[in-house]
Protein backbone atom coordinates (compact mmCIF):
# COMPACT_ATOMS: atom_id res chain seq x y z
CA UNK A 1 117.29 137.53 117.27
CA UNK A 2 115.14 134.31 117.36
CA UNK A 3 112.42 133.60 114.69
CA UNK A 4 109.61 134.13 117.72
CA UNK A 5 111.38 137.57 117.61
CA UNK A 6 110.84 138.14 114.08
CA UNK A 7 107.80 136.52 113.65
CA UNK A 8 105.90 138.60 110.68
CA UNK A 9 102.52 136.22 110.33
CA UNK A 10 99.97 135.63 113.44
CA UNK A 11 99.20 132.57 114.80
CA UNK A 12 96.12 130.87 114.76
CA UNK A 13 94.95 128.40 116.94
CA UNK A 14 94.92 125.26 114.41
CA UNK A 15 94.80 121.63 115.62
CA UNK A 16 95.68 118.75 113.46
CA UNK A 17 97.96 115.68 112.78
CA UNK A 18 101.39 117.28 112.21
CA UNK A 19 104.51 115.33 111.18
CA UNK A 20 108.41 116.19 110.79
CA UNK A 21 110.85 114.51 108.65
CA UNK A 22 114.31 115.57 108.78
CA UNK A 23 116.79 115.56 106.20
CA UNK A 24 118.47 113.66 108.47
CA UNK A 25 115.19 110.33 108.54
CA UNK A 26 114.46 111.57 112.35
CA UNK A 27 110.49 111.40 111.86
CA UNK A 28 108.44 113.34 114.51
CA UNK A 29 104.63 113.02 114.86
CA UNK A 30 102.11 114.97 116.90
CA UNK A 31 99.43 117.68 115.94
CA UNK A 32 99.76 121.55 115.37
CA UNK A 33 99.05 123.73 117.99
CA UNK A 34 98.99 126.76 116.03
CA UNK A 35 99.93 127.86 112.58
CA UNK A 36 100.45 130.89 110.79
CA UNK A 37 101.85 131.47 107.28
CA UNK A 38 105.23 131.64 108.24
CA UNK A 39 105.67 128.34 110.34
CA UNK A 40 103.37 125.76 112.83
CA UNK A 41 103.77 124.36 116.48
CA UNK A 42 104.55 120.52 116.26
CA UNK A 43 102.88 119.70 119.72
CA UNK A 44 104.93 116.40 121.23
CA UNK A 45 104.14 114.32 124.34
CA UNK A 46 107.33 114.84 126.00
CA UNK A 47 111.00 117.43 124.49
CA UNK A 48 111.56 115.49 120.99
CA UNK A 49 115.12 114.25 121.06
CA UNK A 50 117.93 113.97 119.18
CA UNK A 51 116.83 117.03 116.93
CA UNK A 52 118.73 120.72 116.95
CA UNK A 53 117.59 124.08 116.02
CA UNK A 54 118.32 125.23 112.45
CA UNK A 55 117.73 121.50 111.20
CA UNK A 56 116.06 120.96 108.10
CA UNK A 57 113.51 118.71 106.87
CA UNK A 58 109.04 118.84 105.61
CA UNK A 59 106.03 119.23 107.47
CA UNK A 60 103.02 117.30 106.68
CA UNK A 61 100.05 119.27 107.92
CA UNK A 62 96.75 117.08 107.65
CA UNK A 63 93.82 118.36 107.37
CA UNK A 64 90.33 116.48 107.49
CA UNK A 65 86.68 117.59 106.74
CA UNK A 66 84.25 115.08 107.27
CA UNK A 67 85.56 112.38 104.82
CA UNK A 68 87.87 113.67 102.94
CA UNK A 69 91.86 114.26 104.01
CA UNK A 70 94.01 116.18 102.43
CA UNK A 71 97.73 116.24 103.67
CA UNK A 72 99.81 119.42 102.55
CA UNK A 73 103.63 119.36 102.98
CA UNK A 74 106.04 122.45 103.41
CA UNK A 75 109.71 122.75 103.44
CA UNK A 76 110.67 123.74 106.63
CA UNK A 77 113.54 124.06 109.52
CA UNK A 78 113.61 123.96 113.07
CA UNK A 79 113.10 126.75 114.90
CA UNK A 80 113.19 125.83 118.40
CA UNK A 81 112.92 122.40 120.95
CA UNK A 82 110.91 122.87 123.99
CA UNK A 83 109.46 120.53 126.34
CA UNK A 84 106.36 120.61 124.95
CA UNK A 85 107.00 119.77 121.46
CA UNK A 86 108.44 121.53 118.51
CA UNK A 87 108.46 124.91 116.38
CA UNK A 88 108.76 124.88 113.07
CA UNK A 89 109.79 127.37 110.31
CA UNK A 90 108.03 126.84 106.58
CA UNK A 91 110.92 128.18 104.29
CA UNK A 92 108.70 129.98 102.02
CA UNK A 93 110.06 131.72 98.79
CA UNK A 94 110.22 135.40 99.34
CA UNK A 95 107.76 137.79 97.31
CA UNK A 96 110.03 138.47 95.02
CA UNK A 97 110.85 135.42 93.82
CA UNK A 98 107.63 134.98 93.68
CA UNK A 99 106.61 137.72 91.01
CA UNK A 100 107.95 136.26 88.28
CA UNK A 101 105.52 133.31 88.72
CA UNK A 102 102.51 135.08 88.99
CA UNK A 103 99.60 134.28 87.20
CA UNK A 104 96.21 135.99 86.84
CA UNK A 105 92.63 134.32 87.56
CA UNK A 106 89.29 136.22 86.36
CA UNK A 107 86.91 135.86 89.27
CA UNK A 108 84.12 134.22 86.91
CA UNK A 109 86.08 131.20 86.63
C-alpha cells in the first residue's frame, strides 16, 4: 500500500518556499503545494532526479508574514517522484511516544 493510500491527515492547499536535503547532500528547492500534518508536496519545475522513494533527508517549510520569516524543518522521507515535483513524508513520532513528553499549559498564560 502506498503512503497516498494510507494517508491519515488532509491536505491543505499551502504555498510556500519548500526545500529537501537528503541524507545523501542531493538539495531540492521549490514551494509546497499542499501540506497536511503527516507530509507536504515539494512542487519542482520539471521530475527531480537522481532521488528514489523511501530516501531520507529534512524539509524546510518557510513561512512569511509580512516581514517576518520563519523557516520550520521536519524529518522526513520520500514518498513518491512524479513529474511534477516531489511528495514528502514528515516522520513524526507516534502518539505514544509522545505521552511521556507531555506537558500541561493553563489557558491564562
Amino acid at each position: 500500500m502506498s503512503i497516498d493510500a494510507a494517508r491519515q491527515s488532509d491536505r491543505i492547499r499551502f504555498i510556500t518556499r519548500l526545500v529537501f536535503h537528503s541524507a545523501q547532500g542531493l538539495r531540492i528547492e521549490g514551494q509546497s503545494n499542499d501540506v497536511s500534518l503527516s507530509g507536504a508536496f515539494l512542487k519542482t519545475p520539471g521530475k527531480a532526479q537522481n532521488i528514489d522513494e523511501g530516501e531520507s533527508g529534512v524539509a524546510q517549510i518557510t513561512v512569511r508574514e509580512g516581514d517576518s520569516e520563519v523557516t520550520m524543518s521536519f524529518p522526513c522521507r520520500v514518498a513518491r517522484v512524479t513529474e511534477a515535483g516531489v511528495g514528502l513524508h514528515f516522520d513524526v513520532e507516534s502518539e505514544e511516544e509522545d505521552e511521556g513528553d507531555e506537558q500541561e499549559y493553563d489557558e491564562d498564560d
